[in-house]
Protein backbone atom coordinates (compact mmCIF):
# COMPACT_ATOMS: atom_id res chain seq x y z
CA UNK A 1 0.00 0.00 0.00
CA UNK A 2 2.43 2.49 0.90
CA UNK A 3 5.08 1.30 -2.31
CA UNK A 4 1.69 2.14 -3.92
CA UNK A 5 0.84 5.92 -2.60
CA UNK A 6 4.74 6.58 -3.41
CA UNK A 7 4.04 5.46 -6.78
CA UNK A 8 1.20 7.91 -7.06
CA UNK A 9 2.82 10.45 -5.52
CA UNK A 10 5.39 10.62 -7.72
CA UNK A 11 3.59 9.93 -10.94
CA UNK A 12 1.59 13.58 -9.73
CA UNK A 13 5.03 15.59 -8.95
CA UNK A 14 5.57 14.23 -12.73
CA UNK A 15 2.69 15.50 -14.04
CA UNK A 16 3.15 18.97 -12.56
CA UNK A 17 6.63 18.84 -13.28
CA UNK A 18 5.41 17.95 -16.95
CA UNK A 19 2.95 20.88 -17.06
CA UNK A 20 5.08 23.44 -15.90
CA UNK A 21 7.28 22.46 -19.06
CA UNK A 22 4.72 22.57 -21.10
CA UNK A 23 3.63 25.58 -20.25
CA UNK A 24 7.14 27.51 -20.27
CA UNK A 25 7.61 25.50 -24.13
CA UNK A 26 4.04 26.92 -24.70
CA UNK A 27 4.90 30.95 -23.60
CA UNK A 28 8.50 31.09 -25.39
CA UNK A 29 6.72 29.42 -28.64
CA UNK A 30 3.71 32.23 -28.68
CA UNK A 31 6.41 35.10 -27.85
CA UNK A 32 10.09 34.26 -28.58
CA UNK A 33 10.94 37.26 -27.49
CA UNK A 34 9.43 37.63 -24.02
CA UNK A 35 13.09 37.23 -22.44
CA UNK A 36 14.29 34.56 -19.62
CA UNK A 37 11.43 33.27 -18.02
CA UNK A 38 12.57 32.70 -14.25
CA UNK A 39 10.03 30.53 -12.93
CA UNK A 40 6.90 28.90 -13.78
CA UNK A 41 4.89 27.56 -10.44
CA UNK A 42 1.30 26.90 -10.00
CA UNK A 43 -1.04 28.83 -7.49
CA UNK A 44 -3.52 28.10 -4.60
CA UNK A 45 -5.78 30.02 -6.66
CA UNK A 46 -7.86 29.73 -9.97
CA UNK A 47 -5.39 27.13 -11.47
CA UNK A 48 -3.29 30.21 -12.47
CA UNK A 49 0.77 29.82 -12.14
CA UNK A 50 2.91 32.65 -11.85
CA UNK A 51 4.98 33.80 -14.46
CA UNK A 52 8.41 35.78 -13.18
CA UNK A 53 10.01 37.20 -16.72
CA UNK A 54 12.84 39.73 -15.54
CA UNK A 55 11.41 42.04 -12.37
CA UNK A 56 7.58 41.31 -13.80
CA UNK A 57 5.32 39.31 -12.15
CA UNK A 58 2.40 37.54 -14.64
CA UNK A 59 0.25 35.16 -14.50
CA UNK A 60 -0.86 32.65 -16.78
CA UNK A 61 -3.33 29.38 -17.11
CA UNK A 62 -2.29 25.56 -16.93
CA UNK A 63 -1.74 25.42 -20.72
CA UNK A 64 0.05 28.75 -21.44
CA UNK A 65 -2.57 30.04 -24.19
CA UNK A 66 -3.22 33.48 -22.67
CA UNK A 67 -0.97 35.73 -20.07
CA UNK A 68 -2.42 37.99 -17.62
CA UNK A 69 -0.43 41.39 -16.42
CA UNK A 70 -2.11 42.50 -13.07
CA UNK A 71 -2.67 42.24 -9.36
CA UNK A 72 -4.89 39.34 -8.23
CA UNK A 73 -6.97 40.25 -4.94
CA UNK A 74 -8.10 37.58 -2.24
CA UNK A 75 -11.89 39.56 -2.07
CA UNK A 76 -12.75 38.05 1.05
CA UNK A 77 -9.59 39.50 2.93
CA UNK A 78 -9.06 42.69 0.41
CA UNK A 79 -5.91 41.56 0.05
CA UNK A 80 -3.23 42.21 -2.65
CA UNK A 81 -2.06 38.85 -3.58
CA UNK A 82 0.14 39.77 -6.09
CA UNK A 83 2.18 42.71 -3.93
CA UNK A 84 2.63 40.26 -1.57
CA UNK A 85 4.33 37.65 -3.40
CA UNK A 86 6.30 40.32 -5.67
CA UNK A 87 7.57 41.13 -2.31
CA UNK A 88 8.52 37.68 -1.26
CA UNK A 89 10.01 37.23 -4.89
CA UNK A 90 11.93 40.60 -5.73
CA UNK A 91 13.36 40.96 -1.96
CA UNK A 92 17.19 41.86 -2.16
CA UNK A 93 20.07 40.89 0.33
CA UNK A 94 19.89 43.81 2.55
CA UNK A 95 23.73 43.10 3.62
CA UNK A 96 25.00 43.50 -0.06
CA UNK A 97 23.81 47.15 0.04
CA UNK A 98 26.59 49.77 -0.21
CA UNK A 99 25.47 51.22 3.14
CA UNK A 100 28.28 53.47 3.01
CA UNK A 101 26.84 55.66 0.24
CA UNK A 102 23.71 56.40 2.73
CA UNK A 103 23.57 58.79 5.67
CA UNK A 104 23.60 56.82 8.52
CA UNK A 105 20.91 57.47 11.16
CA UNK A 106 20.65 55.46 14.68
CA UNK A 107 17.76 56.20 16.96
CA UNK A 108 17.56 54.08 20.39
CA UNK A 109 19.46 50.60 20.49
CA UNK A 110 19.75 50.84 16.79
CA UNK A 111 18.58 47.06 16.43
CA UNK A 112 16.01 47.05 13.17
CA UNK A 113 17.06 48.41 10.51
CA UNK A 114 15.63 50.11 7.42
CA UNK A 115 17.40 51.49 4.46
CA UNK A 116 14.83 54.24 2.44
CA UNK A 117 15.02 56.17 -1.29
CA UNK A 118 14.00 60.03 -0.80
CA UNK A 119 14.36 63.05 -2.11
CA UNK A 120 14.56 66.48 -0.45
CA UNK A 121 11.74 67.59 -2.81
CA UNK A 122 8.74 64.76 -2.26
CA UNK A 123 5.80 65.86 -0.27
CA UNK A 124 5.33 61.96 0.81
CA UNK A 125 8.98 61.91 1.91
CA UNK A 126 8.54 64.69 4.29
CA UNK A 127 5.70 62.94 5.51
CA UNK A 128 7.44 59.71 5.70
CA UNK A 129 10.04 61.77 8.13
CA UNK A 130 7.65 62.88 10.23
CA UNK A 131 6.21 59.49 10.91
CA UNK A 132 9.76 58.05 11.19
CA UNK A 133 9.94 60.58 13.92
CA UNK A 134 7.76 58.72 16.27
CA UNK A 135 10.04 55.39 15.39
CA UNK A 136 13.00 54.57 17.72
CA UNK A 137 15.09 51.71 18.64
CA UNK A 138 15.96 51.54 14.40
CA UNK A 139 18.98 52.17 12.29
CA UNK A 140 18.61 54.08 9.24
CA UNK A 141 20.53 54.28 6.05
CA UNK A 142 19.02 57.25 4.47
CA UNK A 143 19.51 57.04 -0.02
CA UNK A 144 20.15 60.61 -1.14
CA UNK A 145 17.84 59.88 -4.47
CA UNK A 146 17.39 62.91 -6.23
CA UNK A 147 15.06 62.71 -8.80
CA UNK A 148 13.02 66.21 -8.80
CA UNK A 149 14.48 69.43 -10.44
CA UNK A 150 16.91 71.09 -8.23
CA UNK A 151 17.51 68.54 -5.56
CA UNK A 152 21.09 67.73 -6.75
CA UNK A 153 22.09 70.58 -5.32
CA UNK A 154 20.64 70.41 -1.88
CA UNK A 155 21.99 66.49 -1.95
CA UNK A 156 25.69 66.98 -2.28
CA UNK A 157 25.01 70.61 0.58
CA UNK A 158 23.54 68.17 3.04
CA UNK A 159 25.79 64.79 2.39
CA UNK A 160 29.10 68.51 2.94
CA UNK A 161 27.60 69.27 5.81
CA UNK A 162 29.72 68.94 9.02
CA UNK A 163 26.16 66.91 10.18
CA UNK A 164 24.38 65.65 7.76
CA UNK A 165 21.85 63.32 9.69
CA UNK A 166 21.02 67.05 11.48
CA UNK A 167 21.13 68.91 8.48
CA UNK A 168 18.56 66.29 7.21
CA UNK A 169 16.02 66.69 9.95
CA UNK A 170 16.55 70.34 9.94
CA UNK A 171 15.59 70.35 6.25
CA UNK A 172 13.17 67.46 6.21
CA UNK A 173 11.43 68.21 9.74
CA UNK A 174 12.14 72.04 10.54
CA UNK A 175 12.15 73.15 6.58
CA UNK A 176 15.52 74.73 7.45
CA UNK A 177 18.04 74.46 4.32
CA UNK A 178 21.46 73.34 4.42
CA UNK A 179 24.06 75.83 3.80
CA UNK A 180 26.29 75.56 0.45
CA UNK A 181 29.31 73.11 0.98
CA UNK A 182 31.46 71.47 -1.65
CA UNK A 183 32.86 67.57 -1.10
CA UNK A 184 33.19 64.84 -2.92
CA UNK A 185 29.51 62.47 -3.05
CA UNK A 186 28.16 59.42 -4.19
CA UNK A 187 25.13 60.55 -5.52
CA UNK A 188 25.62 59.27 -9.56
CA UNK A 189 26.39 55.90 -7.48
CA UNK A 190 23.02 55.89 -5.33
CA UNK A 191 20.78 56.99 -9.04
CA UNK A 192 22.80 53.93 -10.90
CA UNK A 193 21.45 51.92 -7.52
CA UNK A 194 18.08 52.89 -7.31
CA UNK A 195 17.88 52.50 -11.38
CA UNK A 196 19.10 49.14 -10.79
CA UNK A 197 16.74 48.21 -7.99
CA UNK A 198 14.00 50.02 -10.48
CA UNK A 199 13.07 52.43 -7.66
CA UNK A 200 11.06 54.80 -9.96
CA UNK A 201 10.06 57.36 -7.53
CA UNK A 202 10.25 58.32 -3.45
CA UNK A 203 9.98 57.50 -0.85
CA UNK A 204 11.04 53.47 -1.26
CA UNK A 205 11.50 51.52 2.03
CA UNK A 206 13.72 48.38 2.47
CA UNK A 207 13.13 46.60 5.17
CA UNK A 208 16.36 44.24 6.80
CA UNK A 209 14.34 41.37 5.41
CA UNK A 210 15.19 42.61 2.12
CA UNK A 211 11.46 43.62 0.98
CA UNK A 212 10.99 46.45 -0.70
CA UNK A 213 7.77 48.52 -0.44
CA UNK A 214 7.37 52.00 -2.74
CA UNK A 215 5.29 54.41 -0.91
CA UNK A 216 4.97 56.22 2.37
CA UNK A 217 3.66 54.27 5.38
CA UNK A 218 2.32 55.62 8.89
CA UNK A 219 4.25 55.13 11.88
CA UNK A 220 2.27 52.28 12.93
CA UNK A 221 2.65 50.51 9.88
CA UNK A 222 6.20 51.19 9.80
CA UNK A 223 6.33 49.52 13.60
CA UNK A 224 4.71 46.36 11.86
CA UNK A 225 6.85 45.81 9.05
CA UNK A 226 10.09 46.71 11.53
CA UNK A 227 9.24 44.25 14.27
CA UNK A 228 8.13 41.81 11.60
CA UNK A 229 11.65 41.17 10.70
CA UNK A 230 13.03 41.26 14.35
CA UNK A 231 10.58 38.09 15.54
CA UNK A 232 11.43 35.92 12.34
């Protein structure tokens, strides 16, 4: 009996195994040039498998005749199925970061950690600061990311500044700007980063678990997705 239940078993990884072929032969037939498909896996949901092709996430069905671009939401819970795995899938090894391009912020015991995209410009990142203000016990690696007209300028005045964690806050917090200085920066380093980590706009949070999440988040929220990596 048991021989027997193996012999099922494995004649059903084969199938699935099969099918997942199939379907990967079926997608680079249709469109030979859709690029290097990553992974083909099949879903808890619909009898959809998930397509990763480069940093996209799609979805196809179990024979690979049409492919679906969008976000698939559990109704019942209102939640985002697809952010959720594109988190899980795109996360990045937060200890291969060049840290030592960021400005370097530690609040409390400095134990979670959070490295963030902003620029000096975005409404949402000033907003972002001011929750982060209610955050302790967190070490933050602050990305310089200037992407709106004229924020090059205040970049490389607050990365020259004698402080530039307090000329930061002063800026971000007080609306105080940094005086002119002149040093050498890394700022054509962090935009070749963020291009490479396709941050398209501020603020951008990266979490020590390696997740990435685009947006601006509450303080609460931020407390979450902080002490979500400290108890795994």
């Amino acid at each position: 009996m048991k021989k027997l239940l193996s012999l099922l078993l494995l004649c059903l990884l084969n199938t699935a195994q099969a099918t997942e072929a199939e379907i990967r032969q079926s997608l680079q037939s249709k469109f030979p040039n859709i690029g290097k498909i990553e992974h083909i896996v099949k879903t808890s949901y619909a009898g959809l498998y998930e397509v990763v092709i480069g940093d996209q996430l799609l979805y196809t069905d179990e024979q690979g005749l049409y492919l679906f671009d969008g976000s698939i939401v559990d109704v019942k819970t209102r939640t985002n199925l697809t952010e959720k795995r594109s988190q899980v899938l795109f996360a990045i090894d937060f200890d291969k970061l060049p840290l030592e391009w960021a400005v370097k912020k530690v609040k409390g015991n400095g134990k979670r950690k959070m490295a963030y995209f902003t620029d000096p410009n975005c409404g949402f990142c000033k907003k972002l600061e001011k929750e982060l203000s209610k955050v302790t016990d967190v070490t933050l690696y602050v990305y310089l990311y200037p992407i709106f007209q004229g924020s090059d300028e205040i970049v490389r005045n607050i990365h020259c500044a004698k402080n530039p964690v307090k000329a930061w806050d002063d800026l971000m917090l007080n609306g105080v700007a940094p005086a002119n200085a002149s040093c050498k920066v890394s700022t054509d380093k962090v935009v070749a980063l963020g291009k490479k980590m396709h941050v398209n706009g501020t603020p951008n949070l990266i979490f020590g678990n390696g997740v990435q999440i685009p947006g601006y988040l509450s303080a609460d929220d931020l407390e979450e997705k902080l002490n979500a990596v400290v108890e795994k």
